[in-house]
N, C-alpha and C. Protein backbone atom coordinates (compact mmCIF):
# COMPACT_ATOMS: atom_id res chain seq x y z
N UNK A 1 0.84 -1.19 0.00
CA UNK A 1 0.00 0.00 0.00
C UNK A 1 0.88 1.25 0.00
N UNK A 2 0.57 2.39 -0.85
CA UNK A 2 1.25 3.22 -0.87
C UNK A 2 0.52 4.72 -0.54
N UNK A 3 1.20 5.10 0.27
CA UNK A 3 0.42 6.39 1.10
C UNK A 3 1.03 7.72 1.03
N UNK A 4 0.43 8.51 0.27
CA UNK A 4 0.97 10.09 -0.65
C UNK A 4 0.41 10.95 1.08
N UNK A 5 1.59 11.91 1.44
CA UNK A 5 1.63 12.78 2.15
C UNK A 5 1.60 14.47 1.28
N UNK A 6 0.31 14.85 1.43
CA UNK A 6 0.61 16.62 0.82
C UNK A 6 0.84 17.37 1.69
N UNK A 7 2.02 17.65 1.84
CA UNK A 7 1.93 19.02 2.96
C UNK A 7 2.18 20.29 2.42
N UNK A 8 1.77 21.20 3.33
CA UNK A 8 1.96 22.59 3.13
C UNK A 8 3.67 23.32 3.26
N UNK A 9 4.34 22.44 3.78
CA UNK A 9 5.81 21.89 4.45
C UNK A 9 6.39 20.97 4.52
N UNK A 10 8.03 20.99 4.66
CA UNK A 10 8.72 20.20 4.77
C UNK A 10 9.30 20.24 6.14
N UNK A 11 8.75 18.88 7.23
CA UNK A 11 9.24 19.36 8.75
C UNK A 11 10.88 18.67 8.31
N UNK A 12 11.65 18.91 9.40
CA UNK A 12 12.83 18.85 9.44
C UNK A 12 13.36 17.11 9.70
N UNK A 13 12.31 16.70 10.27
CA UNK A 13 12.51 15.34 10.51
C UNK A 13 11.41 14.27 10.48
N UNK A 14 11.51 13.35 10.09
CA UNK A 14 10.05 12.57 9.68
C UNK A 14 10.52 10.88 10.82
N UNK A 15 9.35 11.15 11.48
CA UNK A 15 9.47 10.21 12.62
C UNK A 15 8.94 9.05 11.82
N UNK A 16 9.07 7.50 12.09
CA UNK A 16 7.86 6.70 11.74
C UNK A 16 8.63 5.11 12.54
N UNK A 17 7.37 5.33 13.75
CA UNK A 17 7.44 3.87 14.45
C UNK A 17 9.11 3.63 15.10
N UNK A 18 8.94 2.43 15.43
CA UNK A 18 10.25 1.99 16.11
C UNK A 18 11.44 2.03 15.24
N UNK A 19 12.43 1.55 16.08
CA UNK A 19 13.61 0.97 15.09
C UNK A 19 13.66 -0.11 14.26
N UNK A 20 13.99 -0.55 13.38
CA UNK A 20 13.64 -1.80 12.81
C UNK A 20 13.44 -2.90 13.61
N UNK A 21 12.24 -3.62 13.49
CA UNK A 21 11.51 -4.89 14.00
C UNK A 21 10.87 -5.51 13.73
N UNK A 22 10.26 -6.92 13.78
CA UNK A 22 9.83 -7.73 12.51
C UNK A 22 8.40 -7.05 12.15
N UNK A 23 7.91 -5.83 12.91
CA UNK A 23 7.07 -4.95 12.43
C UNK A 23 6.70 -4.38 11.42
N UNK A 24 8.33 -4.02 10.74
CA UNK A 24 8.25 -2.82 10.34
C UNK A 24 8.46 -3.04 8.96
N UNK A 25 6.83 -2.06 8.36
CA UNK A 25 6.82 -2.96 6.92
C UNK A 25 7.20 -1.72 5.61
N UNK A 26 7.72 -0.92 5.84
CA UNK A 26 7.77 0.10 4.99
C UNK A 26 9.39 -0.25 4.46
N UNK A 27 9.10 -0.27 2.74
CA UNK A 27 9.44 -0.45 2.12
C UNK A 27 10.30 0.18 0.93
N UNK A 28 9.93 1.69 0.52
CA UNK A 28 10.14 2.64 -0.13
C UNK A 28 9.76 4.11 0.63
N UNK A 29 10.47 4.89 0.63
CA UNK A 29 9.93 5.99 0.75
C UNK A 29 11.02 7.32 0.19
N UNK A 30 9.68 8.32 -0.47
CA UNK A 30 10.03 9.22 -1.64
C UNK A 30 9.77 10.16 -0.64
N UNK A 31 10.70 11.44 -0.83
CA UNK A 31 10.39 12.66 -0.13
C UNK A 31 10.59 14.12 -1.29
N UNK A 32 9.87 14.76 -1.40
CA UNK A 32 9.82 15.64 -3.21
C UNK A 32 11.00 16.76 -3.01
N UNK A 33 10.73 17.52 -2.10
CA UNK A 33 11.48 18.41 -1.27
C UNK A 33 12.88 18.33 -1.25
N UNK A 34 13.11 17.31 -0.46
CA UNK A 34 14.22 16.90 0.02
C UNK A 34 15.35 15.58 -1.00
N UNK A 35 14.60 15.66 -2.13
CA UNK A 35 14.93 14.21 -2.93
C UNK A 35 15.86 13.37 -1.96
N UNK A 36 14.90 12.91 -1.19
CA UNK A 36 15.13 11.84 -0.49
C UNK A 36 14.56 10.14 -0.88
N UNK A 37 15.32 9.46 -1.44
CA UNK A 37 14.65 8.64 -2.08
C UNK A 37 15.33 6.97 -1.62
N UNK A 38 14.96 6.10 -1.13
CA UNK A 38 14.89 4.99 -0.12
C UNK A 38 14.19 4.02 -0.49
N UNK A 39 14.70 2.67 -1.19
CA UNK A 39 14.31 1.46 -1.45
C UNK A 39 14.99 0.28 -0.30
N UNK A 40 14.14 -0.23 0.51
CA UNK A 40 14.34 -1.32 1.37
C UNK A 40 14.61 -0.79 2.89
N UNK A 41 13.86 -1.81 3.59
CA UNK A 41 13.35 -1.57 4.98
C UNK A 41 14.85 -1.70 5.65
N UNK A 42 15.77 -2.35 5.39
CA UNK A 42 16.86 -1.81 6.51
C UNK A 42 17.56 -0.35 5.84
N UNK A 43 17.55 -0.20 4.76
CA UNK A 43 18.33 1.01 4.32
C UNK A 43 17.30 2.06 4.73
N UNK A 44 16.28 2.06 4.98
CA UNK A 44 15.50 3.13 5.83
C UNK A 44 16.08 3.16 6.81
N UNK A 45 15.95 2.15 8.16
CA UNK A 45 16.43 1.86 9.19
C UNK A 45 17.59 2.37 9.27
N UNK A 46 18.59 2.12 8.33
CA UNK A 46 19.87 2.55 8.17
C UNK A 46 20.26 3.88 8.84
N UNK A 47 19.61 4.70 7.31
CA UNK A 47 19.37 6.10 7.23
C UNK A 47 18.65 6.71 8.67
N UNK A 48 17.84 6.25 8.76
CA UNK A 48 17.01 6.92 10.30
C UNK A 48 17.96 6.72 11.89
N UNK A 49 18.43 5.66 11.76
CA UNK A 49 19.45 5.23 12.78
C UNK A 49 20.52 6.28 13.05
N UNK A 50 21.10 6.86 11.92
CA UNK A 50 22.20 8.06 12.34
C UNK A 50 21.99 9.02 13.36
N UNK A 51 20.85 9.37 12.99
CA UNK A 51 20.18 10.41 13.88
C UNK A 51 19.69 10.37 15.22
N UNK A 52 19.39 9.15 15.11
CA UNK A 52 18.52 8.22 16.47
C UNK A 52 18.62 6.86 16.82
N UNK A 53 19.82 6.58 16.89
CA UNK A 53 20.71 5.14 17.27
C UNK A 53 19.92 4.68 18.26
N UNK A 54 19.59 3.70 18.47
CA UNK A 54 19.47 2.41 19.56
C UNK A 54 19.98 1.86 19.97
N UNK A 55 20.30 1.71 21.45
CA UNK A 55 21.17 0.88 22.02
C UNK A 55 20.91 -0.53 21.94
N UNK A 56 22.11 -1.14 22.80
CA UNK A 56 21.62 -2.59 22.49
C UNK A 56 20.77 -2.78 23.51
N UNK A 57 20.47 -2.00 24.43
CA UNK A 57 19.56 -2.59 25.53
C UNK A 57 18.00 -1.77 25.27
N UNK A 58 18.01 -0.99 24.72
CA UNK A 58 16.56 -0.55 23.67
C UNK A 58 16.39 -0.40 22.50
N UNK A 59 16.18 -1.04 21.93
CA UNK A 59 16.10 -0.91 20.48
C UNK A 59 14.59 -0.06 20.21
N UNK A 60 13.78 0.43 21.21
CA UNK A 60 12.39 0.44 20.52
C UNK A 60 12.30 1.99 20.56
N UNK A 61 13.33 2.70 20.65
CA UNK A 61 13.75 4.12 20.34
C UNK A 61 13.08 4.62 18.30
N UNK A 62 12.34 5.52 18.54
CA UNK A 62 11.66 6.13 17.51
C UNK A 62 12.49 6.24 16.62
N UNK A 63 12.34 5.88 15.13
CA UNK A 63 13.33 6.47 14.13
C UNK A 63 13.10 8.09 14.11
N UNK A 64 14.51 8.64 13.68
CA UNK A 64 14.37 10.08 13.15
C UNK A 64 14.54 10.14 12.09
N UNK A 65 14.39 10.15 10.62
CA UNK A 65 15.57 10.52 9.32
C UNK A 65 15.26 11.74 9.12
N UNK A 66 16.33 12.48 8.85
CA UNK A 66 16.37 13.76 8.41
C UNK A 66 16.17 14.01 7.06
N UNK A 67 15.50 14.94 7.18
CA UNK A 67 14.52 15.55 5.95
C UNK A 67 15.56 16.93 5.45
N UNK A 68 15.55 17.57 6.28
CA UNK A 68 16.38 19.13 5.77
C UNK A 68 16.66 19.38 7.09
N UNK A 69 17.63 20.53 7.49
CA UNK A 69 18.16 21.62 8.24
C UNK A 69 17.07 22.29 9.20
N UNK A 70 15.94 21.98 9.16
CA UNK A 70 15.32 22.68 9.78
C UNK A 70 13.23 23.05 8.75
N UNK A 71 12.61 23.37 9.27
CA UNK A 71 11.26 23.31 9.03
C UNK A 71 11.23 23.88 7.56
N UNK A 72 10.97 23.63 6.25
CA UNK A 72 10.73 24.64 5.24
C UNK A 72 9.71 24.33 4.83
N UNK A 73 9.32 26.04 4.38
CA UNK A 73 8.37 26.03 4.17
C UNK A 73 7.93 26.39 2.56
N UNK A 74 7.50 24.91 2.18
CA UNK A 74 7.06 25.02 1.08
C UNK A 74 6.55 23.18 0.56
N UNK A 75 6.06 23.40 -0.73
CA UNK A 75 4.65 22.31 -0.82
C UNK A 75 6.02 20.88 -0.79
N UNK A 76 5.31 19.73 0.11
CA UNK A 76 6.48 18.72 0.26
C UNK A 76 5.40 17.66 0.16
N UNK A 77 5.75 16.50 -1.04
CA UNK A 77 5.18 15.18 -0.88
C UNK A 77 5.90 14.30 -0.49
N UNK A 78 6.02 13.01 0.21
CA UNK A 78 5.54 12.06 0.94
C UNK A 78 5.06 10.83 0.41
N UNK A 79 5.78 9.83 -0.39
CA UNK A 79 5.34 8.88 -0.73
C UNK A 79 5.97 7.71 0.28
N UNK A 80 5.18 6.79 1.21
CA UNK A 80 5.61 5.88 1.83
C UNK A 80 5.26 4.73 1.44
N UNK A 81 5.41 3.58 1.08
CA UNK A 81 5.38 1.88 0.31
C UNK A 81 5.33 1.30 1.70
N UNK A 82 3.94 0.32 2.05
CA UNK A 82 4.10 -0.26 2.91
C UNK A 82 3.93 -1.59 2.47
N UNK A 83 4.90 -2.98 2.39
CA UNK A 83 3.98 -4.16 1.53
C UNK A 83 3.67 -5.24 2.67
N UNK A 84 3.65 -4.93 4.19
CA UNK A 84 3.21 -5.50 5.18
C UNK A 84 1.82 -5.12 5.51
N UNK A 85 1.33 -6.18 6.78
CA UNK A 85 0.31 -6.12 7.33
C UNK A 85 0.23 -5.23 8.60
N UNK A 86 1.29 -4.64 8.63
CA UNK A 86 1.45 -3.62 10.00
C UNK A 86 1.28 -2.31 9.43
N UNK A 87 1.04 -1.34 10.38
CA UNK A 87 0.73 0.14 10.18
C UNK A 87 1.84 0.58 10.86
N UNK A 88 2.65 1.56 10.75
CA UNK A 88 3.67 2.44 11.06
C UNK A 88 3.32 3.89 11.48
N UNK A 89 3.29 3.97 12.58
CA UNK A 89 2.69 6.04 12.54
C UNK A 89 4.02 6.94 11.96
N UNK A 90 3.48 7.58 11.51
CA UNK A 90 4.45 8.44 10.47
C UNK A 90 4.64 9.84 11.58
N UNK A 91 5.31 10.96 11.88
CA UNK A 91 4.91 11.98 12.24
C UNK A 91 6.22 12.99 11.39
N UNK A 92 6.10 14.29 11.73
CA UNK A 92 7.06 15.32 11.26
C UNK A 92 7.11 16.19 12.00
N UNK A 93 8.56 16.32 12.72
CA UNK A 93 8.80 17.05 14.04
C UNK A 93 10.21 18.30 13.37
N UNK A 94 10.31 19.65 13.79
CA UNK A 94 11.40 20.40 13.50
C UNK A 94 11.37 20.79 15.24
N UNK A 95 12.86 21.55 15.14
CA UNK A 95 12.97 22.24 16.08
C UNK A 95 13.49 23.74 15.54
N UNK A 96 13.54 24.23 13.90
CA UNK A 96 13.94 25.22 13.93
C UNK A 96 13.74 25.62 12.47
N UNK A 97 13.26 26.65 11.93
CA UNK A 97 13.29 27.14 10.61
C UNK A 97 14.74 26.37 9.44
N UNK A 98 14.10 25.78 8.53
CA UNK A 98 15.06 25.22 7.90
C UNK A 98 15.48 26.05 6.45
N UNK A 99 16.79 25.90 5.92
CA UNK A 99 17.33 26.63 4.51
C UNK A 99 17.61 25.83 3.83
N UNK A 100 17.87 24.19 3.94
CA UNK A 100 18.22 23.44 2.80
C UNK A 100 17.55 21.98 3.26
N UNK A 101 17.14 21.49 2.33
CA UNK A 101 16.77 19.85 2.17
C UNK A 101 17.68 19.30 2.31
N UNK A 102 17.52 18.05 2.76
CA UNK A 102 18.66 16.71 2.55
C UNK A 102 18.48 15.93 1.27
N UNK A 103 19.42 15.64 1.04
CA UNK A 103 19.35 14.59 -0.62
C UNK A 103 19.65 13.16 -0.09
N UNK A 104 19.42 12.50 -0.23
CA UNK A 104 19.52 11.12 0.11
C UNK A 104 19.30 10.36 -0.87
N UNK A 105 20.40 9.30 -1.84
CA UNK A 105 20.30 8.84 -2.90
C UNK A 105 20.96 7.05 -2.93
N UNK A 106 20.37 6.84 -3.50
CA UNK A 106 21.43 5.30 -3.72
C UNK A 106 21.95 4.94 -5.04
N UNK A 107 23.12 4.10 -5.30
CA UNK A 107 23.73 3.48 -5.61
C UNK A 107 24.04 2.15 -5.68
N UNK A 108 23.99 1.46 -6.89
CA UNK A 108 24.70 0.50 -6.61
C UNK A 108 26.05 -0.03 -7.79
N UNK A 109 26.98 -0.64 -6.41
CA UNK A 109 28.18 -1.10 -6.86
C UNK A 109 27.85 -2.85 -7.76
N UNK A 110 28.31 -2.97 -8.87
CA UNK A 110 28.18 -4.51 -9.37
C UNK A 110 29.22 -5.11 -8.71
N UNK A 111 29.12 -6.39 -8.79
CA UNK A 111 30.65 -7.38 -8.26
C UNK A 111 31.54 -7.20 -8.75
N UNK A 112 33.21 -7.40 -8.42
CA UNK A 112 34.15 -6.79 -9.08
C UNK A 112 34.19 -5.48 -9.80
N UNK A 113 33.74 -4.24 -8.75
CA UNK A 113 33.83 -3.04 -9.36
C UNK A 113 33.87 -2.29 -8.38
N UNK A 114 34.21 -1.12 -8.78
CA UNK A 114 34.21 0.13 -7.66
C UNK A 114 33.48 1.62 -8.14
N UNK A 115 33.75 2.08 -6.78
CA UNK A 115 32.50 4.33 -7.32
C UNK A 115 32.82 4.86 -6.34
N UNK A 116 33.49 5.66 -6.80
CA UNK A 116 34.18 6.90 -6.14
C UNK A 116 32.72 7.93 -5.17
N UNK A 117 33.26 8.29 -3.93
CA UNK A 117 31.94 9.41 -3.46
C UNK A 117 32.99 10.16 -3.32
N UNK A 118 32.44 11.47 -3.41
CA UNK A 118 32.95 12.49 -2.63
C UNK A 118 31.60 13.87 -2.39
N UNK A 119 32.00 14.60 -1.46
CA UNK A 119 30.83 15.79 -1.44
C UNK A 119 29.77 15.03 -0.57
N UNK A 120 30.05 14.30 0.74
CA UNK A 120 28.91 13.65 1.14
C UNK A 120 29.33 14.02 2.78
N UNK A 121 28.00 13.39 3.61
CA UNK A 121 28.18 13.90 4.82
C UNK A 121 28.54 12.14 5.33
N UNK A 122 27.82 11.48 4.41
CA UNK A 122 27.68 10.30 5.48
C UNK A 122 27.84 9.21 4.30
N UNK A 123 28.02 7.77 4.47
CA UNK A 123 28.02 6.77 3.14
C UNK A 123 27.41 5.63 4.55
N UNK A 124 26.39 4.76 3.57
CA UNK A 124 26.01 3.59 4.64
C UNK A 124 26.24 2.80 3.39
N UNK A 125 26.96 1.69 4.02
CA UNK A 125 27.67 0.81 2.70
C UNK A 125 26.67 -0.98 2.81
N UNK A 126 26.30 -1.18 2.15
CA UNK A 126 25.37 -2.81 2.87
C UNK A 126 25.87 -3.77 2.20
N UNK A 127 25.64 -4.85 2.93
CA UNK A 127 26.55 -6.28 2.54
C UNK A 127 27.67 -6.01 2.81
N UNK A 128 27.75 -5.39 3.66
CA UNK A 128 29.41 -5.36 4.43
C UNK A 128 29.21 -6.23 5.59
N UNK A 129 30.43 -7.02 5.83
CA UNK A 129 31.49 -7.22 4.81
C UNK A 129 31.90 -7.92 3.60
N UNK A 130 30.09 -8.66 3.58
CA UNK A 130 30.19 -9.85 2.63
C UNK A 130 30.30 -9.84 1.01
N UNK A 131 29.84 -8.82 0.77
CA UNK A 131 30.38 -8.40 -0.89
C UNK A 131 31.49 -7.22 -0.77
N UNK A 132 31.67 -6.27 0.34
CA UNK A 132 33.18 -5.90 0.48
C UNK A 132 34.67 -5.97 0.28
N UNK A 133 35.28 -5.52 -0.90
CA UNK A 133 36.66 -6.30 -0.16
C UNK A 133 37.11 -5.11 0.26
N UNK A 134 37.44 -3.83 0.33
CA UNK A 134 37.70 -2.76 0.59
C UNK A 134 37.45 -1.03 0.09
N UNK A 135 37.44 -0.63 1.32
CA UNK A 135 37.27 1.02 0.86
C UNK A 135 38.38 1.79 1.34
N UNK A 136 38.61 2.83 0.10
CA UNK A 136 40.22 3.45 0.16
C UNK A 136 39.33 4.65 0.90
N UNK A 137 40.16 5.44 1.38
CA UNK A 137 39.40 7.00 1.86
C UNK A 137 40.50 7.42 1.90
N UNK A 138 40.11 8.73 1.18
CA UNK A 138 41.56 9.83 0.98
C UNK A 138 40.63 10.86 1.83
N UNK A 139 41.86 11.66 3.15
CA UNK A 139 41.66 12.31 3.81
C UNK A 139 42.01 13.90 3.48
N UNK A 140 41.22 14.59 3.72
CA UNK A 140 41.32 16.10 3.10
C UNK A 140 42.81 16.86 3.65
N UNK A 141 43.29 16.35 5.02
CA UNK A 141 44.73 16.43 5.00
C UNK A 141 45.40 15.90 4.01
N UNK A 142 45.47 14.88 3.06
CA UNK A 142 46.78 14.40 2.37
C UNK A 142 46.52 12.88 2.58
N UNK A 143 45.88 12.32 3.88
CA UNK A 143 46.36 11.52 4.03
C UNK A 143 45.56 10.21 3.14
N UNK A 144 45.78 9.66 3.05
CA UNK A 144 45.44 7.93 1.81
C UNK A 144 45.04 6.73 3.15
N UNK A 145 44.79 6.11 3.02
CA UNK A 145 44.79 4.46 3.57
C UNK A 145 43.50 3.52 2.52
N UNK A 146 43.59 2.05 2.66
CA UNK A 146 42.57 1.36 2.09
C UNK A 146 42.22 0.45 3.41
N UNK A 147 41.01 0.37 3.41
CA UNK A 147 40.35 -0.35 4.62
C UNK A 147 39.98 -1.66 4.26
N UNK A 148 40.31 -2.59 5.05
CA UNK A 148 38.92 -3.76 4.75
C UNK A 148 37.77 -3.21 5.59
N UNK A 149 36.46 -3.72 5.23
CA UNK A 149 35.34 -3.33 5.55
C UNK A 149 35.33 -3.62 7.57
N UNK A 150 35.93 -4.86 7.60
CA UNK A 150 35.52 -4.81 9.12
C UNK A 150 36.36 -3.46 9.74
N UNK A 151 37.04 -2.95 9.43
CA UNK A 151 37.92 -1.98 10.17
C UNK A 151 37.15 -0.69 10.19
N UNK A 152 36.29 -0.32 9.55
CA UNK A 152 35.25 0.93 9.55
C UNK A 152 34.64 1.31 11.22
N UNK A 153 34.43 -0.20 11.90
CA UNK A 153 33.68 0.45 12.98
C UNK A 153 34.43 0.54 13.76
N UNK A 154 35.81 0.64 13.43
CA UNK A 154 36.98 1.02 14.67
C UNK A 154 37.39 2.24 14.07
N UNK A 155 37.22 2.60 13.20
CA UNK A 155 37.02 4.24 13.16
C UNK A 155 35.78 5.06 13.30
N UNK A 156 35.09 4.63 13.35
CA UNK A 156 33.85 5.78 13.78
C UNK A 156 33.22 4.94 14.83
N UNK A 157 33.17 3.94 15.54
CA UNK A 157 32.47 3.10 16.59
C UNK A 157 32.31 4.31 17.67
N UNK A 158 33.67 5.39 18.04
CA UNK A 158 33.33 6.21 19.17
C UNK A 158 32.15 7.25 18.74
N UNK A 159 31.97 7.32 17.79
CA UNK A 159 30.50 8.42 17.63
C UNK A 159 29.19 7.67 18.07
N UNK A 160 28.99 6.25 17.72
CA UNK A 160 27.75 4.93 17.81
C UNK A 160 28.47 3.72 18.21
N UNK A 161 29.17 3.71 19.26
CA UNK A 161 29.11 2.85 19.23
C UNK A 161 28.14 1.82 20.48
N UNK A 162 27.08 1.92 20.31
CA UNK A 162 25.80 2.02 20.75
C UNK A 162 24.77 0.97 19.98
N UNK A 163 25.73 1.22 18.94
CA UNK A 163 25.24 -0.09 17.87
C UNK A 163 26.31 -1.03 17.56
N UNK A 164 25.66 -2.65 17.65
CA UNK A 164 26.11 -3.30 17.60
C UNK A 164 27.05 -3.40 16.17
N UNK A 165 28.41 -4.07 16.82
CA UNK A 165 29.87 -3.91 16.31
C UNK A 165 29.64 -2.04 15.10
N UNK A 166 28.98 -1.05 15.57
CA UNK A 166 29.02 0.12 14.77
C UNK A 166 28.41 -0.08 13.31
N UNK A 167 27.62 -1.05 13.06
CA UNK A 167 26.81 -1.15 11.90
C UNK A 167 25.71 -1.07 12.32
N UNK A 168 24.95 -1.13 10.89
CA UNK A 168 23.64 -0.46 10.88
C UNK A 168 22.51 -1.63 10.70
N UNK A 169 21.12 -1.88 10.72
CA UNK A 169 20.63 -2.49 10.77
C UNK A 169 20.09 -3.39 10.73
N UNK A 170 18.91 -4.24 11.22
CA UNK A 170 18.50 -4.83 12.55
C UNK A 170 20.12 -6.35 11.96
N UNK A 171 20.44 -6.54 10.63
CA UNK A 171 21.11 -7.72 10.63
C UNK A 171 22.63 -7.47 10.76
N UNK A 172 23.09 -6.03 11.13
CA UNK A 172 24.15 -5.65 11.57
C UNK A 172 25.12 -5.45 10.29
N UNK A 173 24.28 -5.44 8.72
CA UNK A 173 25.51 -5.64 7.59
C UNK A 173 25.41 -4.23 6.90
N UNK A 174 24.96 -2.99 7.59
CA UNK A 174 26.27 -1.95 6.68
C UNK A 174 26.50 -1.35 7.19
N UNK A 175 27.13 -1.09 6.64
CA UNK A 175 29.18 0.02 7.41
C UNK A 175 28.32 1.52 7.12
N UNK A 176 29.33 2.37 8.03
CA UNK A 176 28.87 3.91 7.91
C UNK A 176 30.14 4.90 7.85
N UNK A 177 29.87 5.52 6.88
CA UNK A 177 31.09 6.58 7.16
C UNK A 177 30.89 7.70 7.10
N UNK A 178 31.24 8.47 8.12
CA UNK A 178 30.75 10.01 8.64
C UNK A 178 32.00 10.83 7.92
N UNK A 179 31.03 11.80 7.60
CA UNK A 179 31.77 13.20 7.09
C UNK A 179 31.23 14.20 7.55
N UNK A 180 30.48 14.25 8.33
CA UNK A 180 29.95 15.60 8.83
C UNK A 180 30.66 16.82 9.04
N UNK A 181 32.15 16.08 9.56
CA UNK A 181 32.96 17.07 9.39
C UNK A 181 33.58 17.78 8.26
N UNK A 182 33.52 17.51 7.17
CA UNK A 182 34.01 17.56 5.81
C UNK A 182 35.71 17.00 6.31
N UNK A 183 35.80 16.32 6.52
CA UNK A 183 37.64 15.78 6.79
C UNK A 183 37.77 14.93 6.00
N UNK A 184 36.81 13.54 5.03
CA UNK A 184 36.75 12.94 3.89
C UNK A 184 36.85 13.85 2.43
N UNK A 185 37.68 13.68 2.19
CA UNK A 185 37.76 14.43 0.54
C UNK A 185 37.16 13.17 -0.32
N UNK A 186 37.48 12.09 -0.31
CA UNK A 186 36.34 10.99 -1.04
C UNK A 186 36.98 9.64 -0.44
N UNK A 187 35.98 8.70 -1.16
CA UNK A 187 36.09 7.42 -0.36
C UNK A 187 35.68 6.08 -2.04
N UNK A 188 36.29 5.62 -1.93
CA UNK A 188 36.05 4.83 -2.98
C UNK A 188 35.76 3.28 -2.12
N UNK A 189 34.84 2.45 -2.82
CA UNK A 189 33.89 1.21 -2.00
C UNK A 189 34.39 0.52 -3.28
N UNK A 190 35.49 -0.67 -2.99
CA UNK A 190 35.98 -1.53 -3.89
C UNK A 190 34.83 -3.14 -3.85
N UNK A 191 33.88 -3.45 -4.58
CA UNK A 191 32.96 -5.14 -4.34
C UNK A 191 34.10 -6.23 -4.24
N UNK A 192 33.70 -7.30 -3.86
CA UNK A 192 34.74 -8.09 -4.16
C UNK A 192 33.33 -9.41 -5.43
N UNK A 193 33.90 -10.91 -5.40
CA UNK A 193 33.62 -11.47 -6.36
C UNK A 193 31.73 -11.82 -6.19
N UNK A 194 31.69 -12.02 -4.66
CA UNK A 194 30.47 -12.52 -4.12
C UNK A 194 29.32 -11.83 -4.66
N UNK A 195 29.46 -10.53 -4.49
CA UNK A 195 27.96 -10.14 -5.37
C UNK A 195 27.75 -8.50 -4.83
N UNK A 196 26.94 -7.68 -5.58
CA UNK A 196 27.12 -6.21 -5.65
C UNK A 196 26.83 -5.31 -4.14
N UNK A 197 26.64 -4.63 -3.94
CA UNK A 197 26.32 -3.54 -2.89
C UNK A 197 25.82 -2.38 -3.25
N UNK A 198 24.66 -2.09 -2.27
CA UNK A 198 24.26 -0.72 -2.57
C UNK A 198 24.59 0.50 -1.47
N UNK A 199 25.14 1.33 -2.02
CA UNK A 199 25.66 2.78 -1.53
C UNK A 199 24.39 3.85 -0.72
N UNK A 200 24.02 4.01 0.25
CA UNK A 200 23.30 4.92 0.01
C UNK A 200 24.12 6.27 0.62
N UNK A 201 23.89 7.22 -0.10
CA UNK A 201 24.78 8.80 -0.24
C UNK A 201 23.44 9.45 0.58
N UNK A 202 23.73 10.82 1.99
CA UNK A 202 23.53 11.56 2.43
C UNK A 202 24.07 12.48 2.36
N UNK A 203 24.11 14.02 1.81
CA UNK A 203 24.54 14.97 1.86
C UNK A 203 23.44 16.36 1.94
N UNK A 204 23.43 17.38 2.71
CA UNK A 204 22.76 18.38 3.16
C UNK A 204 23.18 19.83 1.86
């Protein structure tokens, strides 16, 4: 079932239901505003988790995903895909006049191949580590390294690490890499033979 939101606005953050649980049946969701655009119930989860992590001892903490910077005001649709038998309450909460949307996009890597990001705040990488073989990240100092995938949540684990081994949802298989700071100049996601991965890109 698919359920069109018209608003008069774009709130800053779009609540809906718990954290991922065998509940949770939403599937797609389109945001017009914000070209925020989201195929599959953990890469929602994913995405909403940054904002509003769950510990391991509550998981039933509200998703947040961010929509934009703050409340804007202007006409915003709302397409949510539900292909379960459960209902999800949706809500849209700001705390402050907003100036820019969030873009939220995906990608995907084929097996034996690689795709350069750069210009992003955040990368949630899935099927890590199992179609992974490594991601290079060149640092806006100068500096180079190539990662294997398990080594990601020993670099950002101290921001979340709140989540189990610092991955993202409910089956613990994708990696996250923060740029909020802009200190990533880009990051390249190498597949290995097993089979492709999808990228999803956050940037404000």
């Amino acid at each position: 079932m698919v359920t069109s939101l018209n608003l008069p606005y774009c709130p800053q953050y779009l609540v809906i239901d718990n954290t991922y649980t065998g509940t949770f049946d939403l599937t797609n969701l389109d945001v017009s505003i914000s070209t925020v655009s989201l195929i599959g119930a953990d890469d929602i989860d994913a995405v909403a988790q940054i904002k509003s992590h769950a510990s391991e001892q509550d998981a039933a903490v509200m998703m947040r995903l961010e929509l934009a910077n703050g409340e804007i005001n202007a006409p915003t649709l709302i397409r949510l895909t539900n292909e379960g038998a459960n209902t999800n309450a949706v809500y849209g909460v700001s705390s402050q006049v907003g100036t820019a949307p969030y873009r939220v996009s995906q990608f995907t890597i084929n097996a034996t191949s690689n795709q350069i990001f750069q210009d992003f705040d955040y990368l949630l990488i899935n099927s890590s580590p199992t179609n992974i073989d490594s991601i290079e990240i060149q640092w806006s100092n100068g500096y180079k390294d190539r990662y294997n995938a398990l080594e990601l949540p020993v670099l950002f684990m101290g921001l979340y690490n709140a989540e189990g081994s610092s991955q993202f949802s409910t089956t613990k298989d994708i990696a996250w890499i923060n740029n909020e700071d802009g200190l990533i100049a880009n990051a390249t996601v190498y597949t290995n033979a097993t089979g492709s991965s999808t990228v999803t890109v956050g940037r404000i």
